[in-house]
Protein backbone atom coordinates (compact mmCIF):
# COMPACT_ATOMS: atom_id res chain seq x y z
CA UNK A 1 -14.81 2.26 37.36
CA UNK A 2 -15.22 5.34 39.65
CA UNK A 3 -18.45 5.56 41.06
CA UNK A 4 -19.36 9.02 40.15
CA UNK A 5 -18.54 7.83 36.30
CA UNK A 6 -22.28 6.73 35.64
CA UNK A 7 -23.33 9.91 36.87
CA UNK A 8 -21.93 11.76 35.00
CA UNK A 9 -22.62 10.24 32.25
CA UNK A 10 -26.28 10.12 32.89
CA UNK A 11 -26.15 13.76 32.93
CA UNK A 12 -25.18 14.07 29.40
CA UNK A 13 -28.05 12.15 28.98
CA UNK A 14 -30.31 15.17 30.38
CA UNK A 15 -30.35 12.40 33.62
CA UNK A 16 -29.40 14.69 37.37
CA UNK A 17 -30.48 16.29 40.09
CA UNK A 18 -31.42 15.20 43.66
CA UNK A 19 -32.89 11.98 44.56
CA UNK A 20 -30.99 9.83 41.36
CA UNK A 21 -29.49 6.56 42.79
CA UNK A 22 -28.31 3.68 40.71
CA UNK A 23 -28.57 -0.20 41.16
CA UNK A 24 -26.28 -2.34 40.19
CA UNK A 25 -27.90 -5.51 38.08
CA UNK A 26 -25.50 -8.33 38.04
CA UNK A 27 -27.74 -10.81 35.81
CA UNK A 28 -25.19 -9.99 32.54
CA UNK A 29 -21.71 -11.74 32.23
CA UNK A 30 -20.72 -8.90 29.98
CA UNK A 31 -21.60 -5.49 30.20
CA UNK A 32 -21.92 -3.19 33.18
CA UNK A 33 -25.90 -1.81 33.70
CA UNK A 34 -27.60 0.10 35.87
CA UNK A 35 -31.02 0.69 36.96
CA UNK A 36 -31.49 4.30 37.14
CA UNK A 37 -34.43 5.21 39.90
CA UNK A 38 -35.86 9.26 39.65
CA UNK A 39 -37.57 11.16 41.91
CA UNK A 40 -40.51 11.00 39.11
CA UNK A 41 -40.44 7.73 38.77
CA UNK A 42 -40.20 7.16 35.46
CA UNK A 43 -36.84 5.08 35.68
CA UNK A 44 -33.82 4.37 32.79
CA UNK A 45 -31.55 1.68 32.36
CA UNK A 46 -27.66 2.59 32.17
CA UNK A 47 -25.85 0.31 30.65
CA UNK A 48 -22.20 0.36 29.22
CA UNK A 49 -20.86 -1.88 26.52
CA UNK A 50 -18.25 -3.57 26.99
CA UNK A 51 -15.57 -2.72 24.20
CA UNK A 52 -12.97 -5.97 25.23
CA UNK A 53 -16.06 -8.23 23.62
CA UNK A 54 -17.64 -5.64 21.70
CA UNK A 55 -14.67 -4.29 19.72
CA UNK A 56 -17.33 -2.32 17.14
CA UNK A 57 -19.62 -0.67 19.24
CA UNK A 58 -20.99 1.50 16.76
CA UNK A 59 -21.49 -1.43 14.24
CA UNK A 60 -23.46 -3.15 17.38
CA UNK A 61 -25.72 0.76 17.77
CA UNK A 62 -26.31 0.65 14.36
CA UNK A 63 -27.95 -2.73 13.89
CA UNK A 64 -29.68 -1.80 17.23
CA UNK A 65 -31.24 1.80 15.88
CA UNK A 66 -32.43 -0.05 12.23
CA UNK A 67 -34.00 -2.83 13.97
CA UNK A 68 -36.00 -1.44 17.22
CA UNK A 69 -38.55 0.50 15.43
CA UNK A 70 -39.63 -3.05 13.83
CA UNK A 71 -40.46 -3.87 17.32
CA UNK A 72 -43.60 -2.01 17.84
CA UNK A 73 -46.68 -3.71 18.03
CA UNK A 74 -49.84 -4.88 20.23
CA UNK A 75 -48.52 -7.82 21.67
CA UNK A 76 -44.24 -6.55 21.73
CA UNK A 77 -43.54 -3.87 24.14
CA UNK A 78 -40.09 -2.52 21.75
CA UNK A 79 -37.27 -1.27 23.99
CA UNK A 80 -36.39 2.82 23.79
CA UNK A 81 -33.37 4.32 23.44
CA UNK A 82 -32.77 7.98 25.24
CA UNK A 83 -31.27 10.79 23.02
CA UNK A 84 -27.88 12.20 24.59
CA UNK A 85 -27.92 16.23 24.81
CA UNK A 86 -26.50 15.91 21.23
CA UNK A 87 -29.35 14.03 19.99
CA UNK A 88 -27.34 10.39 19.97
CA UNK A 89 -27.97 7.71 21.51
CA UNK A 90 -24.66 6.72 22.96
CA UNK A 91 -21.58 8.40 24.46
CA UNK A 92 -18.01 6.85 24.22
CA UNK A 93 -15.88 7.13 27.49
CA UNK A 94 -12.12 7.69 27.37
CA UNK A 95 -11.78 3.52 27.31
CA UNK A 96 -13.60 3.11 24.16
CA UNK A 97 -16.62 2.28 26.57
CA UNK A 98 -20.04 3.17 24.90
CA UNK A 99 -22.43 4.09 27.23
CA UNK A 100 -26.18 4.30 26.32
CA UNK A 101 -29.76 4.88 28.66
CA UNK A 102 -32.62 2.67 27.67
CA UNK A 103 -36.70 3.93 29.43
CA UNK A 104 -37.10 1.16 31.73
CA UNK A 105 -39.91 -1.13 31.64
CA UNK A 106 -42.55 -0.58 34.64
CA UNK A 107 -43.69 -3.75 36.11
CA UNK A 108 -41.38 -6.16 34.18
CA UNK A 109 -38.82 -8.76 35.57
CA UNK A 110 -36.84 -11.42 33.99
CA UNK A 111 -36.00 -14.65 35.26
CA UNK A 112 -33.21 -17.53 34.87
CA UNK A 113 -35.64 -20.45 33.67
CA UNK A 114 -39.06 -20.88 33.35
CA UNK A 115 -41.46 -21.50 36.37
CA UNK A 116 -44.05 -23.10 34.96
CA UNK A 117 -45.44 -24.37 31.43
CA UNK A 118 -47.67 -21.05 30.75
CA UNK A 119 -43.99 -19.19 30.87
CA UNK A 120 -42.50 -21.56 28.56
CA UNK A 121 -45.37 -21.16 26.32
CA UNK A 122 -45.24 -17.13 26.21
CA UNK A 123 -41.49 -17.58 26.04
CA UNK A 124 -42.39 -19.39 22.63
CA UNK A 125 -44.62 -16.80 21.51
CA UNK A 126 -42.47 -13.93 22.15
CA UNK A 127 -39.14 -15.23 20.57
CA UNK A 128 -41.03 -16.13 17.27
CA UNK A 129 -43.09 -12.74 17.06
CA UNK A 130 -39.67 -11.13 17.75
CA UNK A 131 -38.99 -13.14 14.47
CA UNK A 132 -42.05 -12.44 12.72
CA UNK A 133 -41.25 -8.24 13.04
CA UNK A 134 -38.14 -8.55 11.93
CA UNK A 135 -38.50 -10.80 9.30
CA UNK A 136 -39.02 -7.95 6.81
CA UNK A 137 -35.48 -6.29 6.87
CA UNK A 138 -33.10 -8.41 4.67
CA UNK A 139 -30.10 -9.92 6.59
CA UNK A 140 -27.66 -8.23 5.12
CA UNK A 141 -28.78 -5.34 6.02
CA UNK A 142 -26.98 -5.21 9.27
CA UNK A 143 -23.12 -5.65 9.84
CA UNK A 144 -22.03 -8.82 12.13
CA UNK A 145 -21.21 -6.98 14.81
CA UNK A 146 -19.25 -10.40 16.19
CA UNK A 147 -18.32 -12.49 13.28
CA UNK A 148 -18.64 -15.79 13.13
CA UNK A 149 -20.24 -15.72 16.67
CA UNK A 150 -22.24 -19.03 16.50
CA UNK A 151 -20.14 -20.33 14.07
CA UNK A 152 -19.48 -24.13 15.97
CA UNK A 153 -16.18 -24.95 13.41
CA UNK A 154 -14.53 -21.28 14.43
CA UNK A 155 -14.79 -22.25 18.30
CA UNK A 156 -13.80 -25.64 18.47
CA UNK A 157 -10.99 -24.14 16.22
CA UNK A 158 -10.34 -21.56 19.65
CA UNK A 159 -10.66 -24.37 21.56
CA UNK A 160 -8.11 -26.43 20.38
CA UNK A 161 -5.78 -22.95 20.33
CA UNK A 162 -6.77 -23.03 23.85
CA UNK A 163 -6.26 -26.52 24.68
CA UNK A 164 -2.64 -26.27 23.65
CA UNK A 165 -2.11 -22.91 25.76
CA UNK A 166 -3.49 -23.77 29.10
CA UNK A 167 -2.12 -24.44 31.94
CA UNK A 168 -1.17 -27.60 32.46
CA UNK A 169 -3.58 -27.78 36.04
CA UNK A 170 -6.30 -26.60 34.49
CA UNK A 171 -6.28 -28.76 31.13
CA UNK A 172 -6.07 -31.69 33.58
CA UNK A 173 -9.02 -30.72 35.07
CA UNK A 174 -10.91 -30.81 31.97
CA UNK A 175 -9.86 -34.15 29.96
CA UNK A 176 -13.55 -35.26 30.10
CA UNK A 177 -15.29 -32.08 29.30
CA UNK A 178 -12.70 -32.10 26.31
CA UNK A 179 -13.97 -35.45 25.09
CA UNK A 180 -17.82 -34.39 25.40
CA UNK A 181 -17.35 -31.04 23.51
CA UNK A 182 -15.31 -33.16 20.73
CA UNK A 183 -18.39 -35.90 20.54
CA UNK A 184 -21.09 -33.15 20.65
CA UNK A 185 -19.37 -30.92 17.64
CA UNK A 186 -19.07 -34.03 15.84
CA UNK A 187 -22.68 -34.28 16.08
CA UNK A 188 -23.91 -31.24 14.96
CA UNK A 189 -21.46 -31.28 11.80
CA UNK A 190 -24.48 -32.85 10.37
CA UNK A 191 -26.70 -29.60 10.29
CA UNK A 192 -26.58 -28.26 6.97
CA UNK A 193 -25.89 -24.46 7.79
CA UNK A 194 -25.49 -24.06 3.98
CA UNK A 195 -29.24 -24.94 3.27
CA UNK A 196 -30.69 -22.54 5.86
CA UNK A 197 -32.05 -18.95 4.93
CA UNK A 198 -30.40 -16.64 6.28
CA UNK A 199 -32.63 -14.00 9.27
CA UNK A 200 -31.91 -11.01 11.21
CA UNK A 201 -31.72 -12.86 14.33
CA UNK A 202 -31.46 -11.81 17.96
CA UNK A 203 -28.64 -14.27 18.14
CA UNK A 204 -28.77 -14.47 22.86
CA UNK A 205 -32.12 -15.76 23.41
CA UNK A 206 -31.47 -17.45 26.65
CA UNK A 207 -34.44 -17.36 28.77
CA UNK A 208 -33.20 -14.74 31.19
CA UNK A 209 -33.35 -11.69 28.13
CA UNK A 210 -36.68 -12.54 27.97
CA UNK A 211 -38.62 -9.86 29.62
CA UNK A 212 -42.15 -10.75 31.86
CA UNK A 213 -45.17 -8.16 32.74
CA UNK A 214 -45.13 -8.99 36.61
CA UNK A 215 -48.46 -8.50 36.98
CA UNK A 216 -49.90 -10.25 33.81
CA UNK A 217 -47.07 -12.98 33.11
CA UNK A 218 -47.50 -12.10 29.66
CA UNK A 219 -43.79 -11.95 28.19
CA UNK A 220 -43.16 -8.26 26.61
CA UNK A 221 -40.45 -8.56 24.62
CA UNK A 222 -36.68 -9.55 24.34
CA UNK A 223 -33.73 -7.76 25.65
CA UNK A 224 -29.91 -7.21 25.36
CA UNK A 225 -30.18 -7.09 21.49
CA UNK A 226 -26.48 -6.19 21.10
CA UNK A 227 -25.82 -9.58 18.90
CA UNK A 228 -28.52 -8.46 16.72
CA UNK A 229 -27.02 -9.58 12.85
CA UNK A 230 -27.37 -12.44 10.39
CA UNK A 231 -27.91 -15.31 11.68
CA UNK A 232 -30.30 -19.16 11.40
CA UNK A 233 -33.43 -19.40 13.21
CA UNK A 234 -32.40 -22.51 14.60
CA UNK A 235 -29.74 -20.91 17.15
CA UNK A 236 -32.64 -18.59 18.24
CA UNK A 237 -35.13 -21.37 18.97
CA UNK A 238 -31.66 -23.65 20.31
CA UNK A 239 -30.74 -20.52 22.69
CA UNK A 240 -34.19 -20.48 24.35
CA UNK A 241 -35.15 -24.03 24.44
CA UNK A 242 -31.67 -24.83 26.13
CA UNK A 243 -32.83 -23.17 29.38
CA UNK A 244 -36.55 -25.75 29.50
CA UNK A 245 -34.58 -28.48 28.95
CA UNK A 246 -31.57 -28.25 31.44
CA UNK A 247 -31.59 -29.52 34.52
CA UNK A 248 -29.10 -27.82 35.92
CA UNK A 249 -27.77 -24.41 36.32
CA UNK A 250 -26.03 -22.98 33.99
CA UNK A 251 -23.72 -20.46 36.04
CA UNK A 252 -22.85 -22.18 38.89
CA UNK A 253 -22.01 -25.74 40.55
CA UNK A 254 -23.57 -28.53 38.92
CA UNK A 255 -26.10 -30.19 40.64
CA UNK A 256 -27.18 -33.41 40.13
CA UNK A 257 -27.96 -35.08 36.75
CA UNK A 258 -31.15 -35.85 35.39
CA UNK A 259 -33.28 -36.55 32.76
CA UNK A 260 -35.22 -33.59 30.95
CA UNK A 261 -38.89 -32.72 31.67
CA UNK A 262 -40.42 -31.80 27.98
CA UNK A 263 -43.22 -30.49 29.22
CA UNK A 264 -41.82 -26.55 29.37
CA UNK A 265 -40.53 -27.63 25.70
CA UNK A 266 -43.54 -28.54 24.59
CA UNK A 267 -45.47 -25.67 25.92
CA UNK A 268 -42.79 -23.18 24.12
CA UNK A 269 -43.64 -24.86 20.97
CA UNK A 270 -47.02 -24.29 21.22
CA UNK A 271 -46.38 -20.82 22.02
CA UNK A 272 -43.71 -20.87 18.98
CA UNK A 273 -46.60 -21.35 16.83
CA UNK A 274 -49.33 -19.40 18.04
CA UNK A 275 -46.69 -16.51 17.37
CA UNK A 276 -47.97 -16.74 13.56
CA UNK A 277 -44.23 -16.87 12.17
CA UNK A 278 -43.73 -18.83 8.95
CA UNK A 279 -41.21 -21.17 8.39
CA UNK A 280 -39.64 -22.70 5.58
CA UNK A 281 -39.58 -26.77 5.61
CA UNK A 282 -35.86 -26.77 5.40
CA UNK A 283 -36.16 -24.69 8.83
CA UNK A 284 -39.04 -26.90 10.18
CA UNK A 285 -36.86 -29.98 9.68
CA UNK A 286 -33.48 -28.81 11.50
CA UNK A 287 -35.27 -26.35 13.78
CA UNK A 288 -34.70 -28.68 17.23
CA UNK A 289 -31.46 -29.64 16.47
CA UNK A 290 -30.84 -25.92 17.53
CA UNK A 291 -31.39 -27.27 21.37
CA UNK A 292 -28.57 -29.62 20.73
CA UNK A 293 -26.10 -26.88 18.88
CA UNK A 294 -26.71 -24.09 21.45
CA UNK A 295 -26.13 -25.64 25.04
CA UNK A 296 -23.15 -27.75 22.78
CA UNK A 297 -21.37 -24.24 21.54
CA UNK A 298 -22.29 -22.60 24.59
CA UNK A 299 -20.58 -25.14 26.57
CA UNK A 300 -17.39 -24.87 24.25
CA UNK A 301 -17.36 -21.19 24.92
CA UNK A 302 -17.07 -21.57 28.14
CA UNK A 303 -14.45 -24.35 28.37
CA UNK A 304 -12.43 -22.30 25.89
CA UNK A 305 -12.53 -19.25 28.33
CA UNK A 306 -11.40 -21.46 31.62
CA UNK A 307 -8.54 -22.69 29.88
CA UNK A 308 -7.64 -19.02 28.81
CA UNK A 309 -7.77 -17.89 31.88
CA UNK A 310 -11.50 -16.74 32.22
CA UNK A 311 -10.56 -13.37 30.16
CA UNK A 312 -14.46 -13.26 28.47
CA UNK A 313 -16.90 -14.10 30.93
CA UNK A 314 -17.32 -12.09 33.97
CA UNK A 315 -16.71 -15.33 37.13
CA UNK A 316 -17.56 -15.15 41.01
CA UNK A 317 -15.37 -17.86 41.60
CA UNK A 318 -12.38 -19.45 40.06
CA UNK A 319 -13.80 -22.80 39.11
CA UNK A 320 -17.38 -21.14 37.51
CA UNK A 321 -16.55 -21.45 33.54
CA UNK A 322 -15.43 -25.14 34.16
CA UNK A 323 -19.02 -25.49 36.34
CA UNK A 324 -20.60 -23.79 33.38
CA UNK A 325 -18.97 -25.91 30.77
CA UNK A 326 -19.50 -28.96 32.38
CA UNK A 327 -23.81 -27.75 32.80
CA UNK A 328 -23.73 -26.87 29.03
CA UNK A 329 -22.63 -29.74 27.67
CA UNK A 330 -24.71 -32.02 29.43
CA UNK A 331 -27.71 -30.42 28.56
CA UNK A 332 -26.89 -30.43 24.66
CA UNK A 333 -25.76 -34.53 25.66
CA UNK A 334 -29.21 -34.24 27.27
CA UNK A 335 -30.87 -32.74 24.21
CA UNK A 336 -29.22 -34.93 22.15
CA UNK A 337 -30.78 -37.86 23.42
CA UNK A 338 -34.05 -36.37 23.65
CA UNK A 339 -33.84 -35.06 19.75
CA UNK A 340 -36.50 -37.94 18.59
CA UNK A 341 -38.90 -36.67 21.11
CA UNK A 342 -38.76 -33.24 20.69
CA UNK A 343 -39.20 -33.66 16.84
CA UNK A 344 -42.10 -35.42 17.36
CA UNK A 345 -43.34 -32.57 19.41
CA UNK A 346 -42.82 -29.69 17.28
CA UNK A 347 -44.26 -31.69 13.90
CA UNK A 348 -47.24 -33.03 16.06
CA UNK A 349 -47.52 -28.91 17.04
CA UNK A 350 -47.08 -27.98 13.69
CA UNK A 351 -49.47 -30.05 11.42
């Protein structure tokens, strides 16, 4: 990418003059963003989609522009889209890129985990209020913008494609991961997918696209909503609760192995409920088997793309998605062991 490319995009955006520099955020393993920094002050976020992983942009823009004026009330600070000069809200480059300027956020940071219980708990309350505003628009009212996308059968299925592909030094390297990811889907064949309502589901909750008011610690609201589409509640409450109960980190070298803290758990739980969302008792019942499913297809995803040849996520080294593989599937080994516990947490929260 040249680096005059983002600005001149912003300036179809009504974005230039003197004084605009950009900052590159490096958080995502996916898309390319920006923060944009004015003169005024007021600040945007540039971000471009990435069309290799995205392959339907517009289906992705779509879901995005039905569901964010749900998310506006006391308590959720919604994202906003700009408006192009031609009154859209994204522009396609000459890669099939789609480019598109949210308002930043004053005073708001994200963060990898949680620091302490109080996050966990607004961490709770945010991701089911996210669900309570939504929960009005009927699933299929959006287009899967990434079918199948948690869908555990169809990637242990590109796994095993995978498997039979790599390399033979780098499938070596991975017997044992192999083994776990094969014990772990066999595990979670149990949840009854079939049973579950369908929601409009955020469908990435991992703690980092949770956003934070710096000087409050209240969480705002939930970003990078570009898997917004039909999906279980349980893979929204799996994706967050996967980051209070690992204990280590996920993109990088594994550190060592220990036993989970549920105290951040139980605090999210609380905050879960104090969120005002209503389940149904089919949900209720399945609901922390998520924290098992998540880290567990997570953890295949990643093992899938080191054997490919690392062509999804973005790496900083050549060993990261085996690192990453290897942290996601022991915390969904981790949460698996821990499942009694955590039930008994979430009933004793919920009666």
């Amino acid at each position: 990418m040249a680096p005059s490319q983002p600005l001149e995009i912003l300036k179809q955006f009504g974005i230039s003059g003197a004084g605009i520099s950009l900052e590159t955020l490096t958080q995502g393993y996916i898309n390319d963003t920006f923060r944009v920094h004015t003169p005024k002050g007021d600040g945007f976020v540039l971000q471009r989609i990435n069309p290799v992983v995205f392959p339907k942009p517009g289906v992705l823009m779509a879901n995005l522009e039905v569901v964010l004026p749900l998310l506006r009330a006391p308590g959720y600070r919604g994202l906003q889209l700009r408006q192009n000069t031609d009154g859209k809200t994204f522009i396609k480059d000459g890669t099939g890129g789609l480019w598109r300027v949210f308002h930043y956020i004053p005073d708001s940071a994200s963060f990898p985990r949680a620091e302490s219980p109080q996050m966990a708990r607004e961490a709770g309350r945010i991701v089911g209020f996210f669900h309570m505003l939504v929960s009005p628009l009927p699933p299929e009212t959006l287009e899967a913008s990434l079918p199948e996308f948690h869908d555990i059968r169809a990637r242990v299925t590109q796994l095993k494609a995978a498997i039979s592909g790599a390399p033979a030094e780098r499938s070596q390297k991975c017997l044992g991961l192999i083994s776990q990811a094969e014990a772990l889907y066999d595990f979670c064949g149990q949840i009854p997918f079939e049973a579950l309502p369908l929601r409009v589901c955020h469908n990435d909750t991992k703690f980092s696209n949770i956003l934070f008011d710096t000087l409050s610690g209240k969480a705002l609201c939930l970003i990078d909503l570009d898997t917004l589409m039909p999906g279980h509640l349980l893979c929204d409450f799996g994706d967050a609760a996967r980051g209070l109960i690992a204990t280590q980190a996920e993109n990088g070298k594994s550190g060592k192995a220990a036993g989970p803290d549920l105290k951040d758990f139980e605090a999210f739980v609380k905050g879960w409920k104090e969120s005002g969302l209503k389940m149904q008792p089919v949900e209720k019942q399945w609901l922390c088997h998520g924290a098992v499913l998540m880290p567990a297809l997570h953890g295949i995803r990643a093992l899938t793309d080191y054997l490919s040849g690392d062509r999804y996520y973005k790496v900083a080294y050549p060993e990261q998605n085996r690192d990453r593989a290897r942290a996601l599937l022991h915390t969904a080994q981790t949460a698996q062991k821990a499942l009694g516990r955590m039930q008994e947490i979430a009933e004793s929260t919920w009666t």
